[in-house]
N, C-alpha and C. Protein backbone atom coordinates (compact mmCIF):
# COMPACT_ATOMS: atom_id res chain seq x y z
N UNK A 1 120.25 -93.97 -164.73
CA UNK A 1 121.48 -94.73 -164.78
C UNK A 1 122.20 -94.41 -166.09
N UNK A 2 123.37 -94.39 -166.12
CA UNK A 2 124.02 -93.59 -167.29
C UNK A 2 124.91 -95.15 -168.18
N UNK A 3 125.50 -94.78 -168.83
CA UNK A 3 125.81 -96.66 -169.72
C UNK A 3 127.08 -97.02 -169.54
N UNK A 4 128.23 -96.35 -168.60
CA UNK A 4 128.83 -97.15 -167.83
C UNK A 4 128.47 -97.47 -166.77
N UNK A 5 127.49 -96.85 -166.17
CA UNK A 5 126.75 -97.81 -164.89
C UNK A 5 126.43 -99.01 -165.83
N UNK A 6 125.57 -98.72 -166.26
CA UNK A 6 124.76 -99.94 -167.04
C UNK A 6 125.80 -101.02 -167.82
N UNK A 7 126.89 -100.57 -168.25
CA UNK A 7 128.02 -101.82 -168.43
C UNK A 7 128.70 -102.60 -167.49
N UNK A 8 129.09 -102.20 -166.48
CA UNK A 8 129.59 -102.44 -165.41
C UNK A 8 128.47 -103.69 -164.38
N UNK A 9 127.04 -103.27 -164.40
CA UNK A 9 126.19 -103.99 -163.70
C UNK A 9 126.14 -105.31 -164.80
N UNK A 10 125.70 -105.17 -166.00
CA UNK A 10 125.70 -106.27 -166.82
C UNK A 10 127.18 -107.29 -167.06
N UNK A 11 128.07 -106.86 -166.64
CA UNK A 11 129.30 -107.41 -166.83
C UNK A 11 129.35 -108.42 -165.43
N UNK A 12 128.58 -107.43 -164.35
CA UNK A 12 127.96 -108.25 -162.82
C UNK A 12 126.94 -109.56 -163.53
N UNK A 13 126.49 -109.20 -163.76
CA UNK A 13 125.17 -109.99 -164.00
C UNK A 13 125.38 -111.16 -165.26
N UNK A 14 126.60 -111.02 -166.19
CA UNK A 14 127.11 -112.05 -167.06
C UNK A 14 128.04 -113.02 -166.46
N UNK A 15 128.87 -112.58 -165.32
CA UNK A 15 129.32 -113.58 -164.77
C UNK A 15 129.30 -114.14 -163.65
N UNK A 16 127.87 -113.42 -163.50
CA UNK A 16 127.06 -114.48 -161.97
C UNK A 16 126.22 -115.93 -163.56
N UNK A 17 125.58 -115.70 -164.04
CA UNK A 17 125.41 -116.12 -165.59
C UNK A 17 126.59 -117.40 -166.17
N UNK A 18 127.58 -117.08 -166.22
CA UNK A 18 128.54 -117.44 -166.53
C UNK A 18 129.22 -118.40 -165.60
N UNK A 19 129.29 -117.95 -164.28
CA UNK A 19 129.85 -119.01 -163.33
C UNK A 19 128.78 -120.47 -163.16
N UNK A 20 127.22 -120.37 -163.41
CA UNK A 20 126.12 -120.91 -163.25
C UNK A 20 126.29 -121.93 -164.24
N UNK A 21 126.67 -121.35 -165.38
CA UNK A 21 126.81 -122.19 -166.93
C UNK A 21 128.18 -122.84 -167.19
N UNK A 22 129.22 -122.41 -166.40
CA UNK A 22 130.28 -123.25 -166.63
C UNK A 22 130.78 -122.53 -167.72
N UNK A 23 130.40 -121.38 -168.33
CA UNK A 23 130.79 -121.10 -169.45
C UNK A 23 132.22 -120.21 -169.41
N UNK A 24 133.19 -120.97 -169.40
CA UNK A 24 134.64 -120.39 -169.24
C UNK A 24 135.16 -119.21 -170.12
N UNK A 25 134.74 -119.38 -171.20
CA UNK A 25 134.90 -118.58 -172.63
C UNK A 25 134.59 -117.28 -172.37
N UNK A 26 133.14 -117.11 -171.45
CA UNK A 26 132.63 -115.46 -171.13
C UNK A 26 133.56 -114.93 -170.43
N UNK A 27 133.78 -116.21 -169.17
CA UNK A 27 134.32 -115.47 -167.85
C UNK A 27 136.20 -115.03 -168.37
N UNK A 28 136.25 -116.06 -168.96
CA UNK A 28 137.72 -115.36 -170.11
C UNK A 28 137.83 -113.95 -170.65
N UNK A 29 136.36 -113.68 -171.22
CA UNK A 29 136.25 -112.50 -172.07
C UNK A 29 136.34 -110.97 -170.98
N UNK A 30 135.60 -111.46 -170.10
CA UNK A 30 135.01 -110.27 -168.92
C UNK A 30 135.73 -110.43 -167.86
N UNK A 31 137.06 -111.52 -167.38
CA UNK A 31 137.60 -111.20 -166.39
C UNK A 31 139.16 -110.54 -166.54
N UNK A 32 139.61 -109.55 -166.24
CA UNK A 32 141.16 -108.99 -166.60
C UNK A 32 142.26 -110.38 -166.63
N UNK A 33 142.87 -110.56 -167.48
CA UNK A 33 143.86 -111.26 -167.02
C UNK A 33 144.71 -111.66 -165.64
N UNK A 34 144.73 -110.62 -165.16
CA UNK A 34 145.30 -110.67 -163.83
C UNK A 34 144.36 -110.88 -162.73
N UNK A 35 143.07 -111.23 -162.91
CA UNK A 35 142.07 -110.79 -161.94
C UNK A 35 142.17 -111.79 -160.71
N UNK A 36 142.33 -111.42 -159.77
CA UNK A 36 141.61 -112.15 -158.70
C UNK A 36 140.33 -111.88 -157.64
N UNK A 37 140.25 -113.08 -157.18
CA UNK A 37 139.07 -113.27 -155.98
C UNK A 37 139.59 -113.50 -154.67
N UNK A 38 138.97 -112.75 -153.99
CA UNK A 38 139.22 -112.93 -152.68
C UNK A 38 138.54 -113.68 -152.31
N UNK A 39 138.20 -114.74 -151.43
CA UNK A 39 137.38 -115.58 -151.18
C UNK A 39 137.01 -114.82 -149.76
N UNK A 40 135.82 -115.69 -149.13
CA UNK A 40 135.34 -115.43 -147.54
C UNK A 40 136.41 -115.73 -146.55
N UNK A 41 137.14 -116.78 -146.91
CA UNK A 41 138.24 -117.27 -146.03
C UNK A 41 139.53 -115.84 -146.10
N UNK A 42 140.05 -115.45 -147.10
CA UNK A 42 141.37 -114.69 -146.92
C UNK A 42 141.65 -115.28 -148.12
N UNK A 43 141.33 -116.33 -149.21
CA UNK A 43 142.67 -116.86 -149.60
C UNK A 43 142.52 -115.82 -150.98
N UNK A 44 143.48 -115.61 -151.21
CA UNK A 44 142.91 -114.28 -153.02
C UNK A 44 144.05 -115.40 -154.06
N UNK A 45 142.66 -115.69 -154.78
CA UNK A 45 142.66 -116.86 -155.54
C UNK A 45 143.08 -116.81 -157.13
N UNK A 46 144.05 -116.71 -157.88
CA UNK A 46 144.00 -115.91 -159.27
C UNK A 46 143.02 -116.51 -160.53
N UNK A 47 143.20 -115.70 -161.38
CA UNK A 47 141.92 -116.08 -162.43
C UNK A 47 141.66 -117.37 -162.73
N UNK A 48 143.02 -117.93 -163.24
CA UNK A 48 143.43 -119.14 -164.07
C UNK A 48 143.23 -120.25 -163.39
N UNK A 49 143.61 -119.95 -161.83
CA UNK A 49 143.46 -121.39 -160.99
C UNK A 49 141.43 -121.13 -160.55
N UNK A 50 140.54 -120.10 -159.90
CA UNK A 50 139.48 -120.30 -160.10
C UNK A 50 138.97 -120.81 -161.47
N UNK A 51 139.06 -120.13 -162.66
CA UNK A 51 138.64 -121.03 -163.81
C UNK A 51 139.05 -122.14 -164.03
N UNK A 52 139.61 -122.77 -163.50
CA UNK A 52 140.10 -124.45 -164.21
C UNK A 52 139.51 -125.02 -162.69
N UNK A 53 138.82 -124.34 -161.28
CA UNK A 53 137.84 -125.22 -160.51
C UNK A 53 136.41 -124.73 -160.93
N UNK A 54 136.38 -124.03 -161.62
CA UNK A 54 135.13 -123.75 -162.19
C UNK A 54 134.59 -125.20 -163.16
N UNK A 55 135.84 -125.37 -163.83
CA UNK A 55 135.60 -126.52 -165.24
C UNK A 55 135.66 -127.51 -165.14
N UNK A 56 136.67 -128.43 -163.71
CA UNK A 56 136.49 -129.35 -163.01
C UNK A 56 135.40 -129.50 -162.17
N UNK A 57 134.85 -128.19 -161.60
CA UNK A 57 133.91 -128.42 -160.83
C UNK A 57 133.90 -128.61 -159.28
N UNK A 58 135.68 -127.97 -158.55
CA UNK A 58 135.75 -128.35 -157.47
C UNK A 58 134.81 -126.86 -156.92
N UNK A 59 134.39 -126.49 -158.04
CA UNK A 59 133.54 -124.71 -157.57
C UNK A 59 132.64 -124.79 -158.41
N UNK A 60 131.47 -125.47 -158.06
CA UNK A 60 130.20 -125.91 -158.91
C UNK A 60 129.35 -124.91 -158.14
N UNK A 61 128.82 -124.18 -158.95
CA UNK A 61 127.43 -122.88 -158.96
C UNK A 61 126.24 -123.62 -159.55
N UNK A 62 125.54 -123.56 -158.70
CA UNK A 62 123.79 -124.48 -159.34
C UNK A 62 123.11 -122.92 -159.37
N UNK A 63 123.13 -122.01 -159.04
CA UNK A 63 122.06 -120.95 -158.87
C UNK A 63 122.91 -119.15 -158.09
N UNK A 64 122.51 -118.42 -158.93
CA UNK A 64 122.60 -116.85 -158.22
C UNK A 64 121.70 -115.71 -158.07
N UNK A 65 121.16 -115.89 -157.67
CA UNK A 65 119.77 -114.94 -157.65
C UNK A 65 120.24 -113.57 -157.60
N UNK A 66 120.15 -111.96 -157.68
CA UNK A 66 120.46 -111.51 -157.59
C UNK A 66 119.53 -110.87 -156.70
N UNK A 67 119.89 -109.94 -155.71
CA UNK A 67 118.92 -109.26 -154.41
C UNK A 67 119.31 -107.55 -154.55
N UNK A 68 120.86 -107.39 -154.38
CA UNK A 68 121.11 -105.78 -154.59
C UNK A 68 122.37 -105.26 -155.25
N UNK A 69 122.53 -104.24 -155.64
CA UNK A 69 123.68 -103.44 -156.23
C UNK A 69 123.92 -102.51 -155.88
N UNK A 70 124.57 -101.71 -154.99
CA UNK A 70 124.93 -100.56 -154.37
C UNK A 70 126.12 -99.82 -154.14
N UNK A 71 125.84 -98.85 -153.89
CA UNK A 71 127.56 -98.37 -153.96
C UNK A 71 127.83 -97.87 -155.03
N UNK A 72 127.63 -97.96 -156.20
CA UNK A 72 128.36 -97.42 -157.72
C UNK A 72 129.52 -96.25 -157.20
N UNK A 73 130.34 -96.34 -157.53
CA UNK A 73 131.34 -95.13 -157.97
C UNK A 73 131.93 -95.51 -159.44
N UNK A 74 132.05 -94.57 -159.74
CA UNK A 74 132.73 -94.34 -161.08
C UNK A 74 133.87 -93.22 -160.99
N UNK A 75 135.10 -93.44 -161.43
CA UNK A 75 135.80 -92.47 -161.25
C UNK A 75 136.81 -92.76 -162.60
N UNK A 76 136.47 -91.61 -163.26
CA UNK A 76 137.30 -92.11 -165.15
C UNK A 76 136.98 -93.67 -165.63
N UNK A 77 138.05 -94.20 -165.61
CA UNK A 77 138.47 -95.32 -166.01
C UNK A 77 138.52 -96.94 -165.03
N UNK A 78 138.23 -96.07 -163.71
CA UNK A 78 137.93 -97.03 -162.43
C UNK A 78 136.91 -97.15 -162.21
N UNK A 79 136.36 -97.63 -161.58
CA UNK A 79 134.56 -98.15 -160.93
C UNK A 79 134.95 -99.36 -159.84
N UNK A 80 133.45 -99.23 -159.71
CA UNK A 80 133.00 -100.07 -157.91
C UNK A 80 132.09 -100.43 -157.75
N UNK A 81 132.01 -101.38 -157.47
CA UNK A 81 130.37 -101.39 -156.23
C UNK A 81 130.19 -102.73 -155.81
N UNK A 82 129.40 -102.46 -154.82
CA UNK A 82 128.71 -104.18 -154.05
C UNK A 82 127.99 -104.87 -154.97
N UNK A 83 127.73 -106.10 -155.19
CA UNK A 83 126.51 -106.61 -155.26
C UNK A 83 126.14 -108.05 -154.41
N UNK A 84 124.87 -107.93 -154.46
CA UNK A 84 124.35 -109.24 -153.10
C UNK A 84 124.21 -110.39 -154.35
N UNK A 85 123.79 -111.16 -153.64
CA UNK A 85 123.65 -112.30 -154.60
C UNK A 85 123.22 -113.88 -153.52
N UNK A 86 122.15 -114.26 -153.67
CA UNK A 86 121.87 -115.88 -153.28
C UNK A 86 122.64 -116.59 -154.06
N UNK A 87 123.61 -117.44 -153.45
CA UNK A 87 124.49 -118.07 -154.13
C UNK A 87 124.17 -119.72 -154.06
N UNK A 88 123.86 -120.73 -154.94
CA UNK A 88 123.42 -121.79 -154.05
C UNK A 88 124.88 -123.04 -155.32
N UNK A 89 126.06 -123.06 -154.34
CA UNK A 89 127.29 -123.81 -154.35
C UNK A 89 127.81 -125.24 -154.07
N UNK A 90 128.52 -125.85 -154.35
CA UNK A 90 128.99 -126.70 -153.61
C UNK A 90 130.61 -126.37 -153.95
N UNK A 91 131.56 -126.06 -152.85
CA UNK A 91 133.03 -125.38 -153.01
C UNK A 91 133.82 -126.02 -152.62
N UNK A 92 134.87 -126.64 -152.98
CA UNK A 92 136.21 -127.63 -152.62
C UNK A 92 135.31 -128.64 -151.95
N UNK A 93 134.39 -129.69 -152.50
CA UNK A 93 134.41 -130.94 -152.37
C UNK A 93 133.06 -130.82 -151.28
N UNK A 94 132.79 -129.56 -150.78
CA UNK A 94 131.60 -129.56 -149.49
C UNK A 94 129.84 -130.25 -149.88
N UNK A 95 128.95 -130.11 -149.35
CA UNK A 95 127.53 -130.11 -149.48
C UNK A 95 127.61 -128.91 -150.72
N UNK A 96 126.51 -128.74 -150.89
CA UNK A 96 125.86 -127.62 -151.47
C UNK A 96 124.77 -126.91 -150.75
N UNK A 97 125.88 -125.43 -150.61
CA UNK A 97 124.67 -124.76 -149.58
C UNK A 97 124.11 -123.52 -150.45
N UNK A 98 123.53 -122.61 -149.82
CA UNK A 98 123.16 -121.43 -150.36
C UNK A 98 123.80 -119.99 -149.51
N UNK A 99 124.42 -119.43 -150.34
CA UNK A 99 125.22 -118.44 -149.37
C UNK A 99 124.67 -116.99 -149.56
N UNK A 100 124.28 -115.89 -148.41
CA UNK A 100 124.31 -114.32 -149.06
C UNK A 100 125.20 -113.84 -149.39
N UNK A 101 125.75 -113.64 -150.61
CA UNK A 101 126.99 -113.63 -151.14
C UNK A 101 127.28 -112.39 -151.12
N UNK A 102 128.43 -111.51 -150.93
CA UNK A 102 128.27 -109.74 -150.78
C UNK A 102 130.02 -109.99 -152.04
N UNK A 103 129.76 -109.37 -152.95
CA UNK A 103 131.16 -109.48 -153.57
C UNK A 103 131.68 -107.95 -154.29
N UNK A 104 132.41 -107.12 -153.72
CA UNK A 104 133.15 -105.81 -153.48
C UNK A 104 133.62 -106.17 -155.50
N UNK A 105 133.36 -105.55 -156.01
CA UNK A 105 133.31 -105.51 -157.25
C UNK A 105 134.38 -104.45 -157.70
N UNK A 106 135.55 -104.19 -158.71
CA UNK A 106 136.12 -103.36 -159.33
C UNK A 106 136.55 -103.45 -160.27
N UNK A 107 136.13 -102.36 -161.41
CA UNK A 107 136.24 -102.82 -162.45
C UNK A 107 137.51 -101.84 -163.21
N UNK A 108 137.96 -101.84 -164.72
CA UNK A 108 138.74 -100.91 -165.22
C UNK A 108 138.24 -101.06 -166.70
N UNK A 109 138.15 -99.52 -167.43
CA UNK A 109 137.90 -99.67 -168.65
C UNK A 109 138.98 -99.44 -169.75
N UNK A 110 139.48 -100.50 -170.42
CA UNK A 110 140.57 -101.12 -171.45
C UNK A 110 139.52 -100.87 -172.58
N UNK A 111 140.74 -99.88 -173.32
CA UNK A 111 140.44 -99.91 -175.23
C UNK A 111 138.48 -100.03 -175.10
N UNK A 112 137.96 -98.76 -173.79
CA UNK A 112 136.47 -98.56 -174.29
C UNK A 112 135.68 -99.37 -173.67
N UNK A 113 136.44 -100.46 -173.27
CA UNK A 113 135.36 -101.63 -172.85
C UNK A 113 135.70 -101.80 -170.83
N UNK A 114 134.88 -102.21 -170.34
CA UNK A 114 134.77 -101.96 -168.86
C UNK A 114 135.30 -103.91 -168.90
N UNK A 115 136.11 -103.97 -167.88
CA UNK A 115 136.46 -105.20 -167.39
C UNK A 115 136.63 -105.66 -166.05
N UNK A 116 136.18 -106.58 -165.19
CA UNK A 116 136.47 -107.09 -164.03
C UNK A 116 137.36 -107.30 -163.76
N UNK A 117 138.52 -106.34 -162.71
CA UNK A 117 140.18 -106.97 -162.24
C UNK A 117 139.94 -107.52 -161.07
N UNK A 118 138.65 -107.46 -160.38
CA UNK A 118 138.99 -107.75 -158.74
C UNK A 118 137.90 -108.22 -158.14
N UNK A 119 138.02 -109.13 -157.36
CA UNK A 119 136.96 -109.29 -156.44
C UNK A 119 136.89 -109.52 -154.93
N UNK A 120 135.82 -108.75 -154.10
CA UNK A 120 136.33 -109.56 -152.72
C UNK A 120 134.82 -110.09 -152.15
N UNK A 121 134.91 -111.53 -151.92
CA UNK A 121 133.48 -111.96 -151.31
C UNK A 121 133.55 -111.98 -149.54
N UNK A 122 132.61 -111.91 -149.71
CA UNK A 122 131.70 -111.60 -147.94
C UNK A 122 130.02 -112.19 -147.93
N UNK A 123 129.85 -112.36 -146.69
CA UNK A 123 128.29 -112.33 -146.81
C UNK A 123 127.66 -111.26 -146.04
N UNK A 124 126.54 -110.99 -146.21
CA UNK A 124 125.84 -109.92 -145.97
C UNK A 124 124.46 -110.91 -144.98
């Protein structure tokens, strides 16, 4: 594995980390300004409004296990890949379930450093 693979997976793995901890400050640091999420439903959700249900808590993460990472592409300054993830949630007000989370990952590297612009979730 070469060390933009290896940045790119840890940047995965800080804000599965990060969503768990509530810790807004990381997911600030490691998500692009512009970034959004696609959710399972369709709705593509922007940074600012997921982080402020992250901090309220209408998008409470108790747990993410991680299962796989696949796919890598790297191309210059762009990158990609899947990763799986046991997700165990409670989202806009529901139970708390546990989901196979599949989330289409893309990243871009700014001034050296690799950053998250995009996301799209699915389950696997």
């Amino acid at each position: 594995m070469n060390t933009d693979e290896q940045e790119i997976i840890d940047l995965y793995q800080a804000e599965n980390k990060a969503m768990v901890d509530k810790d807004i400050n990381t997911l600030n640091k490691i998500l692009a300004p512009g970034m959004t999420l696609t959710h399972m439903t369709g709705y593509v959700q922007p940074k600012e409004e997921w982080l402020s249900q992250i901090q309220s808590e209408e998008m409470k993460y108790y747990s993410s296990k991680e299962e796989n990472i696949k796919d890598i592409q790297i191309d210059g300054d762009k990158a990609s890949f899947v990763g799986q993830n046991r997700v165990k949630a409670r989202i806009w007000g529901g139970s708390p379930s546990t989901w196979p989370l599949q989330m289409k990952m893309y990243f871009e590297k700014q001034n050296g450093k690799w950053i998250i612009v995009k996301q799209v979730a699915s389950t696997y």
